[in-house]
C-alpha atoms as a PDB file:
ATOM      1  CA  UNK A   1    -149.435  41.249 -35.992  1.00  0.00           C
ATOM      2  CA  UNK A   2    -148.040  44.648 -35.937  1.00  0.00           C
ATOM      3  CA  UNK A   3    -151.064  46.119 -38.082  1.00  0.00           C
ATOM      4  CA  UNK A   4    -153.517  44.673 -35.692  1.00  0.00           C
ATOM      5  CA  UNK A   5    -151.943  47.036 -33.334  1.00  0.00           C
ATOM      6  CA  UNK A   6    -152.603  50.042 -34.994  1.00  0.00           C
ATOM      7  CA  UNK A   7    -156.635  49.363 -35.487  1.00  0.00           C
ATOM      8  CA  UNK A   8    -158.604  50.690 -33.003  1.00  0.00           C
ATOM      9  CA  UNK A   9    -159.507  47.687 -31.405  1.00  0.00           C
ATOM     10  CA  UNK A  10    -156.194  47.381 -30.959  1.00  0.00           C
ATOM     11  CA  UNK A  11    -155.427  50.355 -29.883  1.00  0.00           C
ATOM     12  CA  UNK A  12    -157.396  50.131 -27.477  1.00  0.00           C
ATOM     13  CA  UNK A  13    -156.681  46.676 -26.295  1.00  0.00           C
ATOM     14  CA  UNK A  14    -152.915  47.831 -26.166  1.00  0.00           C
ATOM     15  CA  UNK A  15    -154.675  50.812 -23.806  1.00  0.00           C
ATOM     16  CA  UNK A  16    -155.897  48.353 -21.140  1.00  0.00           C
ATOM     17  CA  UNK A  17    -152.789  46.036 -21.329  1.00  0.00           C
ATOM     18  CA  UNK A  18    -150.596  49.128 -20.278  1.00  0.00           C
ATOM     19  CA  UNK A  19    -152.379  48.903 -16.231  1.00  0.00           C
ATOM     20  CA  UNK A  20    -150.906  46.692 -14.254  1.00  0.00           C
ATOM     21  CA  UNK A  21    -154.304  46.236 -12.788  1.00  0.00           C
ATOM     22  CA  UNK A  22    -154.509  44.180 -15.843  1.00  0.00           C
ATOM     23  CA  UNK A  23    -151.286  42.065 -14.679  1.00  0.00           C
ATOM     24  CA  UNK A  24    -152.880  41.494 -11.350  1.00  0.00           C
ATOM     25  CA  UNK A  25    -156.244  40.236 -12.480  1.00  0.00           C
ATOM     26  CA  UNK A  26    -155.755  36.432 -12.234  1.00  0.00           C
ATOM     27  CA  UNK A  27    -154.421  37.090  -9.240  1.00  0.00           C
ATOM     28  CA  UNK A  28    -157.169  38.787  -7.747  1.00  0.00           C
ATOM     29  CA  UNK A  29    -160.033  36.576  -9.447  1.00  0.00           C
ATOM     30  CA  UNK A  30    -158.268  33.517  -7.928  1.00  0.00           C
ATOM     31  CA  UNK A  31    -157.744  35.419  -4.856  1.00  0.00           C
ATOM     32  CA  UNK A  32    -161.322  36.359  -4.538  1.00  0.00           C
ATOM     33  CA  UNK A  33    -163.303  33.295  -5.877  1.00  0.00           C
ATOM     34  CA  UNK A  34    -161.087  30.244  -4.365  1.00  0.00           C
ATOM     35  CA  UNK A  35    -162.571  28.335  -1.315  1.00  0.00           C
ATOM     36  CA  UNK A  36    -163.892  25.066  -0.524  1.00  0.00           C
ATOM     37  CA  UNK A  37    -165.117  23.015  -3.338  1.00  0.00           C
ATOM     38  CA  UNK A  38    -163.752  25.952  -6.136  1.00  0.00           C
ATOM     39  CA  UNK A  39    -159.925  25.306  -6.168  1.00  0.00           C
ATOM     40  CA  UNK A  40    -159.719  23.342  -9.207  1.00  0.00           C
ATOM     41  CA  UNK A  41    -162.090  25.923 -11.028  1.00  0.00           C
ATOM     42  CA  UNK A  42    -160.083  29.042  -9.753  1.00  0.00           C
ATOM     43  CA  UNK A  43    -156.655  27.986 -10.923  1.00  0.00           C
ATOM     44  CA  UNK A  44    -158.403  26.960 -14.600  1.00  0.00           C
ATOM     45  CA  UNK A  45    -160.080  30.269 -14.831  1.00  0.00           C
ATOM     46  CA  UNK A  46    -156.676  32.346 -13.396  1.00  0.00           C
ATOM     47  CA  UNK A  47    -154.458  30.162 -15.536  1.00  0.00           C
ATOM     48  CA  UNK A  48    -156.530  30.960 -18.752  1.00  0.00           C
ATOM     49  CA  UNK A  49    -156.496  34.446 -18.238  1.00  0.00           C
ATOM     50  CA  UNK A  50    -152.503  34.326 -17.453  1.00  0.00           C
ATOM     51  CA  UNK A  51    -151.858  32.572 -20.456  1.00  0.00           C
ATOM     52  CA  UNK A  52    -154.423  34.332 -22.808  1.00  0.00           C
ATOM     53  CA  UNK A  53    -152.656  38.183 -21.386  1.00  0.00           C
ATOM     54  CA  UNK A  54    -149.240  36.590 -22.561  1.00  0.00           C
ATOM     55  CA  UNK A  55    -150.372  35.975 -26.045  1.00  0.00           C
ATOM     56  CA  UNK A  56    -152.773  38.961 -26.507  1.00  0.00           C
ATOM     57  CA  UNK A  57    -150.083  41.402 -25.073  1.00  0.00           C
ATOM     58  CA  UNK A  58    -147.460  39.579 -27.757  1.00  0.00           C
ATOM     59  CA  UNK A  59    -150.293  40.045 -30.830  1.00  0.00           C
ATOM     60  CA  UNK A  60    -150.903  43.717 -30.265  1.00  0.00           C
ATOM     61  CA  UNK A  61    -147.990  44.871 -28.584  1.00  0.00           C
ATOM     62  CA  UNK A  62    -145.082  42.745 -30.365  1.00  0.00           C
ATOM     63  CA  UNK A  63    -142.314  44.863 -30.138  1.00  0.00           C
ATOM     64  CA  UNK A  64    -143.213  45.235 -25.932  1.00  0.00           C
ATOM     65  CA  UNK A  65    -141.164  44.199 -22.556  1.00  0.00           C
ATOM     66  CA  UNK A  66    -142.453  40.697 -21.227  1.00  0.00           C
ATOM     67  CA  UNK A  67    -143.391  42.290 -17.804  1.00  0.00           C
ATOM     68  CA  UNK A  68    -142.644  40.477 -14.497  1.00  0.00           C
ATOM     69  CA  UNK A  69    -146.236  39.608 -13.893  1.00  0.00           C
ATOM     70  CA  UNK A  70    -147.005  38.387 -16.497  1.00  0.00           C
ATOM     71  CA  UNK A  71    -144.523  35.808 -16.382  1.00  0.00           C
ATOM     72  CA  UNK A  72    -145.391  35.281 -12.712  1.00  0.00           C
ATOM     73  CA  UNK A  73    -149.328  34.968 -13.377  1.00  0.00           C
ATOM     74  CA  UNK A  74    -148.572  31.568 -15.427  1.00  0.00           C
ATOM     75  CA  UNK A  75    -145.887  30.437 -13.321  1.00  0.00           C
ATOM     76  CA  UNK A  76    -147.541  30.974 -10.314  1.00  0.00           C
ATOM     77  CA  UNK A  77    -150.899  29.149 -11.792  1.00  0.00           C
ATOM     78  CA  UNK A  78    -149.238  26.382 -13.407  1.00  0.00           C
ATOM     79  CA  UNK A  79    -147.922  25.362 -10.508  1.00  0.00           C
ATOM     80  CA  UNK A  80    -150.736  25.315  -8.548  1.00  0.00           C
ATOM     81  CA  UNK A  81    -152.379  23.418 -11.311  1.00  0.00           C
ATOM     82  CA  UNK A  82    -149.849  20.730 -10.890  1.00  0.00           C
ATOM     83  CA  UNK A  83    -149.836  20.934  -7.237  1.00  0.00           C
ATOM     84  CA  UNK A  84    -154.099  20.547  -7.228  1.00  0.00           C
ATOM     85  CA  UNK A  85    -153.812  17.992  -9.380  1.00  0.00           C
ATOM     86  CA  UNK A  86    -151.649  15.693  -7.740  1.00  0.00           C
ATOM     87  CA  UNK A  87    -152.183  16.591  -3.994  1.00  0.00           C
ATOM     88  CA  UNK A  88    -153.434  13.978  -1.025  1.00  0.00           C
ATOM     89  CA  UNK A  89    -157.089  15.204  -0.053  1.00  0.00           C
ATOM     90  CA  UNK A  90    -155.488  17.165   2.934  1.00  0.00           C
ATOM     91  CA  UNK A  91    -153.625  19.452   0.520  1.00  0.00           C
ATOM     92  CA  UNK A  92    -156.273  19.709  -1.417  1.00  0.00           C
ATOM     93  CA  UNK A  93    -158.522  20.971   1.421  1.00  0.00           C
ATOM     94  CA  UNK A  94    -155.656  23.283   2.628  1.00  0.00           C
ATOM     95  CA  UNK A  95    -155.906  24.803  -0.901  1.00  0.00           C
ATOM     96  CA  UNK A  96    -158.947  24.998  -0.667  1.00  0.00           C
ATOM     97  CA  UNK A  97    -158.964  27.139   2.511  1.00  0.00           C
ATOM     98  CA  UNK A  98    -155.760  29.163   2.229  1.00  0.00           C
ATOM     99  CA  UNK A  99    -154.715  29.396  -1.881  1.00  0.00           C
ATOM    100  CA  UNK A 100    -156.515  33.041  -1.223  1.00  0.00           C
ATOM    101  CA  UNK A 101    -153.774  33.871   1.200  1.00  0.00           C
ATOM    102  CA  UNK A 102    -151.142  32.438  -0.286  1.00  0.00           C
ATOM    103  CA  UNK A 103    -151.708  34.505  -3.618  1.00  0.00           C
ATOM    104  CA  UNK A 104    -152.213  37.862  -1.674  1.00  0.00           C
ATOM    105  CA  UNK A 105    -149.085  37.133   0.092  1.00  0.00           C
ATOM    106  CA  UNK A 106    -147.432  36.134  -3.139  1.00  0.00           C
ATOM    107  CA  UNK A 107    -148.379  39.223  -4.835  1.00  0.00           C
ATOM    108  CA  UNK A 108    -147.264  41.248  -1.904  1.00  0.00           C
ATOM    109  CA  UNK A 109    -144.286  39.856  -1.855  1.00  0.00           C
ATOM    110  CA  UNK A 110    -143.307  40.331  -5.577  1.00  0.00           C
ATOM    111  CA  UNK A 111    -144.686  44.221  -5.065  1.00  0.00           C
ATOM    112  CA  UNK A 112    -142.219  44.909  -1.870  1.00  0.00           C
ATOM    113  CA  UNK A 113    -139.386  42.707  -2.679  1.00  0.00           C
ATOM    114  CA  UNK A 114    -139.443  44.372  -6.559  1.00  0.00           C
ATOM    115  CA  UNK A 115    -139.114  47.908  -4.618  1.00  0.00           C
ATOM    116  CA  UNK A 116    -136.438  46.105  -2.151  1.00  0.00           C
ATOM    117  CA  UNK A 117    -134.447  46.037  -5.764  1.00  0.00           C
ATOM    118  CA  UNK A 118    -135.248  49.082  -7.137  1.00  0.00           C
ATOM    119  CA  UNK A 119    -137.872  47.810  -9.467  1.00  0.00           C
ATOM    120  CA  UNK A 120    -141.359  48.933  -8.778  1.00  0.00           C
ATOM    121  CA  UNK A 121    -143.015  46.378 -11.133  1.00  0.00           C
ATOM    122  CA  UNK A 122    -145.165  49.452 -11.954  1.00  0.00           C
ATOM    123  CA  UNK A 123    -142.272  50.616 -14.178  1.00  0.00           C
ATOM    124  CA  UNK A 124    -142.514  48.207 -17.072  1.00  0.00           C
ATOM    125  CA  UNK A 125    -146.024  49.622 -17.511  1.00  0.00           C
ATOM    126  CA  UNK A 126    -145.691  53.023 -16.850  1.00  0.00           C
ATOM    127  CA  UNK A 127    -142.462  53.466 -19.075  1.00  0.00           C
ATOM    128  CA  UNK A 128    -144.814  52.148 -22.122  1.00  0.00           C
ATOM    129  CA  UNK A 129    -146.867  55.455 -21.516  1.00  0.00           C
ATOM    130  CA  UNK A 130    -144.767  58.324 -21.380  1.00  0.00           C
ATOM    131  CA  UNK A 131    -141.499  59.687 -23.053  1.00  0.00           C
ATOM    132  CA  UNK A 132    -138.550  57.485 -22.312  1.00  0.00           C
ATOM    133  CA  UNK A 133    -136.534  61.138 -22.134  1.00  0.00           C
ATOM    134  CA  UNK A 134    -138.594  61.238 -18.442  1.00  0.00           C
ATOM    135  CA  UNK A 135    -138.206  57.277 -17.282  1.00  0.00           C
ATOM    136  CA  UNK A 136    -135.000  58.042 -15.130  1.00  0.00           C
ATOM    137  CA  UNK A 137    -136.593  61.156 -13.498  1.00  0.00           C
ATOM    138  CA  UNK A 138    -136.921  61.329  -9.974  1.00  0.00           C
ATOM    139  CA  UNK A 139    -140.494  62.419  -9.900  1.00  0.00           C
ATOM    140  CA  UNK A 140    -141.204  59.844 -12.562  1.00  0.00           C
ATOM    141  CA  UNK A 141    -139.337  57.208 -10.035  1.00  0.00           C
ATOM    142  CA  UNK A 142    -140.787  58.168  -6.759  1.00  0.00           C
ATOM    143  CA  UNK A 143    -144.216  57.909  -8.216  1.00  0.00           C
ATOM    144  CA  UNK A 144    -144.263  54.439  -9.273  1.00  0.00           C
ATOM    145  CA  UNK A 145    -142.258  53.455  -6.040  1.00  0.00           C
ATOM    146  CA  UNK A 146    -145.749  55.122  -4.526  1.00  0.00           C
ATOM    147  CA  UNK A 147    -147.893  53.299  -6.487  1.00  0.00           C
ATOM    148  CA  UNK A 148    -146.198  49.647  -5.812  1.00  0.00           C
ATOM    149  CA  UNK A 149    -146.309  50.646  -2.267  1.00  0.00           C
ATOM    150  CA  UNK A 150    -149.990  50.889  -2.224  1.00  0.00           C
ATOM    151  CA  UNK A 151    -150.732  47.635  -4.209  1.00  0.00           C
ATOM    152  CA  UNK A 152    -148.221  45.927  -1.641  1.00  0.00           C
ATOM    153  CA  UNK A 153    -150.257  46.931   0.919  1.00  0.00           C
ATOM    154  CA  UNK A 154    -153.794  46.715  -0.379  1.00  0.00           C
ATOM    155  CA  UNK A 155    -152.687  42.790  -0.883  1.00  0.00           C
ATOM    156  CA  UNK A 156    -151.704  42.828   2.831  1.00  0.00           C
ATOM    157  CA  UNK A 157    -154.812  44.224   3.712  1.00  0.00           C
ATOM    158  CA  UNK A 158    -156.207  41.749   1.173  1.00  0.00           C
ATOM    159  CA  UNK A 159    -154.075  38.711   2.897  1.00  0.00           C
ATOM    160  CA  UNK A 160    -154.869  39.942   6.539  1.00  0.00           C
ATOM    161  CA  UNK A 161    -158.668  40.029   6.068  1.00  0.00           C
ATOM    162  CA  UNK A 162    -158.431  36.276   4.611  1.00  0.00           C
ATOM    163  CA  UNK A 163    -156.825  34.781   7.170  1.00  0.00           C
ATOM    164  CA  UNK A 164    -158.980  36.367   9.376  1.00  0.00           C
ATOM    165  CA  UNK A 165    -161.777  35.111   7.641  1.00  0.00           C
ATOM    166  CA  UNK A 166    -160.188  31.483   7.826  1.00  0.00           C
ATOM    167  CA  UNK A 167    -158.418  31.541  10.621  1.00  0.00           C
ATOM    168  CA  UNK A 168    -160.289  33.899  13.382  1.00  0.00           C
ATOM    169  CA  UNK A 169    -163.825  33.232  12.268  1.00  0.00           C
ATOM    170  CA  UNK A 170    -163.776  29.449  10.287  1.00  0.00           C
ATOM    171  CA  UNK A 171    -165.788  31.192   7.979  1.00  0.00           C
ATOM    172  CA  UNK A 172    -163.986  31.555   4.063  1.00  0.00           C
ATOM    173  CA  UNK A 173    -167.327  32.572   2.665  1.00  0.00           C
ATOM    174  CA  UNK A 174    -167.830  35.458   5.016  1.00  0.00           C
ATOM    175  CA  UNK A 175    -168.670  38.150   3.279  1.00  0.00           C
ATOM    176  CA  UNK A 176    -166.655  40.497   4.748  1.00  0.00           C
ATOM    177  CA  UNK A 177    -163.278  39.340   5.035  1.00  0.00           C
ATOM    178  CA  UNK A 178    -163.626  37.196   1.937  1.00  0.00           C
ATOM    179  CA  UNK A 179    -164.974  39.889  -0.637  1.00  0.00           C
ATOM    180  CA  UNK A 180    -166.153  43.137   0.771  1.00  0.00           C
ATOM    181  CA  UNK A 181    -162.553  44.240   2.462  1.00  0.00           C
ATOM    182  CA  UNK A 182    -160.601  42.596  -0.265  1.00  0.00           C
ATOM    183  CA  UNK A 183    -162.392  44.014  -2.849  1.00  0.00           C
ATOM    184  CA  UNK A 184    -162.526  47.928  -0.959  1.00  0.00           C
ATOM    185  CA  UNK A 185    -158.530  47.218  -0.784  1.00  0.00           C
ATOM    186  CA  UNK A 186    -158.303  46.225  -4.540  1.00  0.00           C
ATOM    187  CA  UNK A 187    -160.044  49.345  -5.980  1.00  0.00           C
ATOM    188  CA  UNK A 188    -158.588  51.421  -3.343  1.00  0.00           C
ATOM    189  CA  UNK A 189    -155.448  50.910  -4.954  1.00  0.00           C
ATOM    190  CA  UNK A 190    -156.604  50.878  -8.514  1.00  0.00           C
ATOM    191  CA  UNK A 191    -158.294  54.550  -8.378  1.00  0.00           C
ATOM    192  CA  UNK A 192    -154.937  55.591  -6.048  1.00  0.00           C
ATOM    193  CA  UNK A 193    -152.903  54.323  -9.563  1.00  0.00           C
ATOM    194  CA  UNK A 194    -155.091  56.868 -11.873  1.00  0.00           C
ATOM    195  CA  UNK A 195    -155.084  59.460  -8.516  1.00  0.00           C
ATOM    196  CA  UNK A 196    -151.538  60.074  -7.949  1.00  0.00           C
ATOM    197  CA  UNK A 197    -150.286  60.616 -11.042  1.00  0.00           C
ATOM    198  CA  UNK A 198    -152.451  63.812 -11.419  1.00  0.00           C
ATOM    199  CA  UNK A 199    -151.113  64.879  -7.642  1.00  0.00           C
ATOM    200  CA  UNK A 200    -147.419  64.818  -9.351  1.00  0.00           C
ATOM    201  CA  UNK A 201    -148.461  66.654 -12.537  1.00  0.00           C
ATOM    202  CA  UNK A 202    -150.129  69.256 -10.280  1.00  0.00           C
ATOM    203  CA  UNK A 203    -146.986  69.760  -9.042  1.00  0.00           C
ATOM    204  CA  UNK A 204    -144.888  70.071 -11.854  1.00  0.00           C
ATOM    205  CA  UNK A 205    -146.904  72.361 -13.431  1.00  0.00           C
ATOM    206  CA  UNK A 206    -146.917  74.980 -10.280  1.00  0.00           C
ATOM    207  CA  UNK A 207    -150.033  73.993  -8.911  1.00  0.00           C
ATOM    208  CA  UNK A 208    -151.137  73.217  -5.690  1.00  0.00           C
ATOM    209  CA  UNK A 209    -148.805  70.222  -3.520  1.00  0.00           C
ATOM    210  CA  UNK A 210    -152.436  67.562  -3.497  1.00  0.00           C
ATOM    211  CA  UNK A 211    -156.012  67.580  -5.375  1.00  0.00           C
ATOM    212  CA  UNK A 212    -159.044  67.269  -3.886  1.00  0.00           C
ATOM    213  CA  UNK A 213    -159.591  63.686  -2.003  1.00  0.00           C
ATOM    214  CA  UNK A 214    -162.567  64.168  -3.579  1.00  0.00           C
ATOM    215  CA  UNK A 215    -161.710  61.771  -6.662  1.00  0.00           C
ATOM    216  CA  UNK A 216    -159.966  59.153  -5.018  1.00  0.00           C
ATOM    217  CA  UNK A 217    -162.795  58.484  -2.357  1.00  0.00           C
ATOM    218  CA  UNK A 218    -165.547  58.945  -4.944  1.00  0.00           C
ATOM    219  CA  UNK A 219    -165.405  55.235  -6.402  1.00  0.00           C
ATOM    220  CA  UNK A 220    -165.058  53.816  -2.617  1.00  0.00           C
ATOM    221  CA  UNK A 221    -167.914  55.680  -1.568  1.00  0.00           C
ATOM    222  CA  UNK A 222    -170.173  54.387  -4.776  1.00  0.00           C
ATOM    223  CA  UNK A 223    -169.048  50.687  -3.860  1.00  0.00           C
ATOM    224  CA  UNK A 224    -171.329  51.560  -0.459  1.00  0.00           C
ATOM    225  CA  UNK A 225    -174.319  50.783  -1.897  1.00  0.00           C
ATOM    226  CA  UNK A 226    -173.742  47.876  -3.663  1.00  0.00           C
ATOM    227  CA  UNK A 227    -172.430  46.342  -0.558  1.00  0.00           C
ATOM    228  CA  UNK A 228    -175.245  47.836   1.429  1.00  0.00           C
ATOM    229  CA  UNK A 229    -177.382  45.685  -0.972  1.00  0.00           C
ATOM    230  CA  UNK A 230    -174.840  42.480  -0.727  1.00  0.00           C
ATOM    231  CA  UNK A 231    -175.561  42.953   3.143  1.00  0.00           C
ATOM    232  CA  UNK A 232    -179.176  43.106   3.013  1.00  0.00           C
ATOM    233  CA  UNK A 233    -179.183  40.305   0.943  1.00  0.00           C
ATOM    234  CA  UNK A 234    -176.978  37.937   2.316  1.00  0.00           C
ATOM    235  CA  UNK A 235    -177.616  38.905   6.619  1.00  0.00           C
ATOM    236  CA  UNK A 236    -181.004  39.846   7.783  1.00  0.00           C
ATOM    237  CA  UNK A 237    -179.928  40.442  10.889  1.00  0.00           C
ATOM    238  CA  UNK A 238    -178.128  42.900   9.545  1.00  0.00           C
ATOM    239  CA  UNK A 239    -180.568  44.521   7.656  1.00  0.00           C
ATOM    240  CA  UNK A 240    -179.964  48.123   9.970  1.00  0.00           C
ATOM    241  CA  UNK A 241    -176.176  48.253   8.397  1.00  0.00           C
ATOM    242  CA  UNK A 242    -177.310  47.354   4.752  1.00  0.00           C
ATOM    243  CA  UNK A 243    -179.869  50.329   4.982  1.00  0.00           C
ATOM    244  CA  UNK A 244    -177.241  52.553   6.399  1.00  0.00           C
ATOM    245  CA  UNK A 245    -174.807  52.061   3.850  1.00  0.00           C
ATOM    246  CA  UNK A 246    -177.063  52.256   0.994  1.00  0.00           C
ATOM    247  CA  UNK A 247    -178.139  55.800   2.103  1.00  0.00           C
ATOM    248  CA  UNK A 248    -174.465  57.349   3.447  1.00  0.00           C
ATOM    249  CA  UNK A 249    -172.675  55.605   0.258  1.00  0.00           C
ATOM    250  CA  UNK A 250    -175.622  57.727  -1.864  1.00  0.00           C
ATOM    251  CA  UNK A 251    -175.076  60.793   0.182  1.00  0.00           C
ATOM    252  CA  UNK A 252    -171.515  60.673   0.477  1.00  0.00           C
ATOM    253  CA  UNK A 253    -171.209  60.352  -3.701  1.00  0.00           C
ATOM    254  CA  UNK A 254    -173.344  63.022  -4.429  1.00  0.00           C
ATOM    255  CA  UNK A 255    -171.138  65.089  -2.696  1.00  0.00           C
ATOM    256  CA  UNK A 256    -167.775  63.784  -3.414  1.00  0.00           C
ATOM    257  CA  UNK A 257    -169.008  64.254  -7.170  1.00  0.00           C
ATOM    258  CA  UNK A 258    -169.780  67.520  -6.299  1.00  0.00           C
ATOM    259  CA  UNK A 259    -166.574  68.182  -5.167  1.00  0.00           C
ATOM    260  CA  UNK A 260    -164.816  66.465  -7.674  1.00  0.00           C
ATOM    261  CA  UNK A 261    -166.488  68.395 -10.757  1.00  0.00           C
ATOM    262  CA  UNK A 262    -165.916  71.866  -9.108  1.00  0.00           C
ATOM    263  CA  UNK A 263    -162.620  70.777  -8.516  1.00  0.00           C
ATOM    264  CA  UNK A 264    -162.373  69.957 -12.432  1.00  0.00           C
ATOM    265  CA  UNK A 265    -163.985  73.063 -13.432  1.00  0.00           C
ATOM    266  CA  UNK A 266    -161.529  75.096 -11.576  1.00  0.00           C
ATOM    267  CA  UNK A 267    -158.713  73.210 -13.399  1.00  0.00           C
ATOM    268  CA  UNK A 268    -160.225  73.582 -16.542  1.00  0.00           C
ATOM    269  CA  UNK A 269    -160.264  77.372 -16.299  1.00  0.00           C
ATOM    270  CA  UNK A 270    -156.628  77.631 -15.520  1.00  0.00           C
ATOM    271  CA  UNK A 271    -156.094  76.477 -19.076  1.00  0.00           C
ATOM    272  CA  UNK A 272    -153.197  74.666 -19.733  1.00  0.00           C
ATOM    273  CA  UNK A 273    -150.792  76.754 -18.307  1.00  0.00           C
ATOM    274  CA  UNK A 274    -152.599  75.933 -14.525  1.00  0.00           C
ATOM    275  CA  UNK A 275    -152.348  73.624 -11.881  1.00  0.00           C
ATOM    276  CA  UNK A 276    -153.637  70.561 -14.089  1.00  0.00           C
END
């Protein structure tokens, strides 16, 4: 098991399994594909992937911490599986409807209330990637207390726009509160995770207090167009807004890329000694 580790397959794999994004992910396919008539679907597809991180993680990464989500993904999924499977038919259809919340919430919950302790969850993964001489360091400490932060709230944001969806507009399929907000929230907080981390090396090195927003907007402003196209597809009567954010989401890229690759070339040229 150990060798498998060191190929570079493995390597890699070991690579991904060190995001928490990867932690998250049943979570936010159940999250984002649950609804009328796809409970029982949802919590088979989440629940495989919970179960499948736990042994893959244990395979390449043997001598590794069992992290907090990932004992929470199959908890969390083989519960509901139990619950689905032996609810009346008006459980079943309050699934249905609100299992989206009620996983947003749940993740939220264990993101804030693991802070409330003084255990980002981020920490189990980040402590994998970096010196264990620098895991007690405030900068190290403050960062991942930043990062949980932001994944609490982009499942708030996440939670907020589903209920909405459910609650406001009787609408779970909407396209808008049921995938296009959840999903902006989700890789908001994904490219924020990669983001900040270069903010606080910046700063350790001497360099300037922030980088460029440049690279944390750039992947929300490329999601424009694809959801310029999901609106032109799915609304006619929207047609105007689908058009409009198909050309500002290309115009606003090419320029954040801009931005971002000047902003990399002047990094570069500081050498290693600079502000990067």
């Amino acid at each position: 098991m150990a060798e498998a580790s060191g190929t570079p397959l493995g390597q890699k794999v070991a690579g991904l399994l060190d995001s928490p994004f990867i932690g998250m992910s049943p979570w936010i396919v159940f999250s984002l594909f649950v609804g009328p008539g796809r409970f029982e679907w949802a919590v088979v597809i989440a629940l495989t992937i919970s179960i499948a991180l736990v042994v893959v993680s244990r395979l390449v990464k043997p001598g590794g911490s069992l992290k907090i989500l990932e004992v929470s993904d199959v908890v969390f999924f083989a519960i509901l599986a139990v619950i689905g499977a032996l609810a009346s038919p008006g459980t079943h259809r309050w699934l249905e409807t609100y299992a989206g919340e009620v996983s947003n919430i749940a993740l939220m919950a264990i993101a804030f209330g693991s802070m409330a302790v003084r255990k980002p969850f981020t920490l189990q993964y980040a402590r994998e990637q970096v010196d264990p001489a620098l895991w007690y360091s405030p900068a190290f400490l403050r960062t991942n207390y930043m990062i949980t932060g932001v994944w609490g709230l982009a499942f708030l944001v996440a939670a907020i726009a589903g209920a909405f969806g459910d609650l406001v507009l009787h609408d779970p399929n909407n396209i808008w509160t049921g995938w296009i907000i959840q999903i902006l929230a989700i890789v908001a907080a994904l490219r924020f995770t990669a983001w900040y981390p270069e903010v606080v090396r910046a700063r350790a090195h001497g360099g300037p207090r922030s980088l460029p927003l440049a690279g944390l907007l750039l992947p929300l402003a490329g999601l424009l167009v694809p959801i310029g196209i999901a609106v032109l597809i799915s609304d006619g009567q929207l047609w105007w807004l689908g058009v409009a954010l198909i050309v500002v989401g290309g115009g606003l890229t090419r320029r954040l890329k801009q931005q971002s690759d000047r902003g990399s070339a002047r990094t570069a040229a500081a050498g290693p000694d600079g502000p990067g």
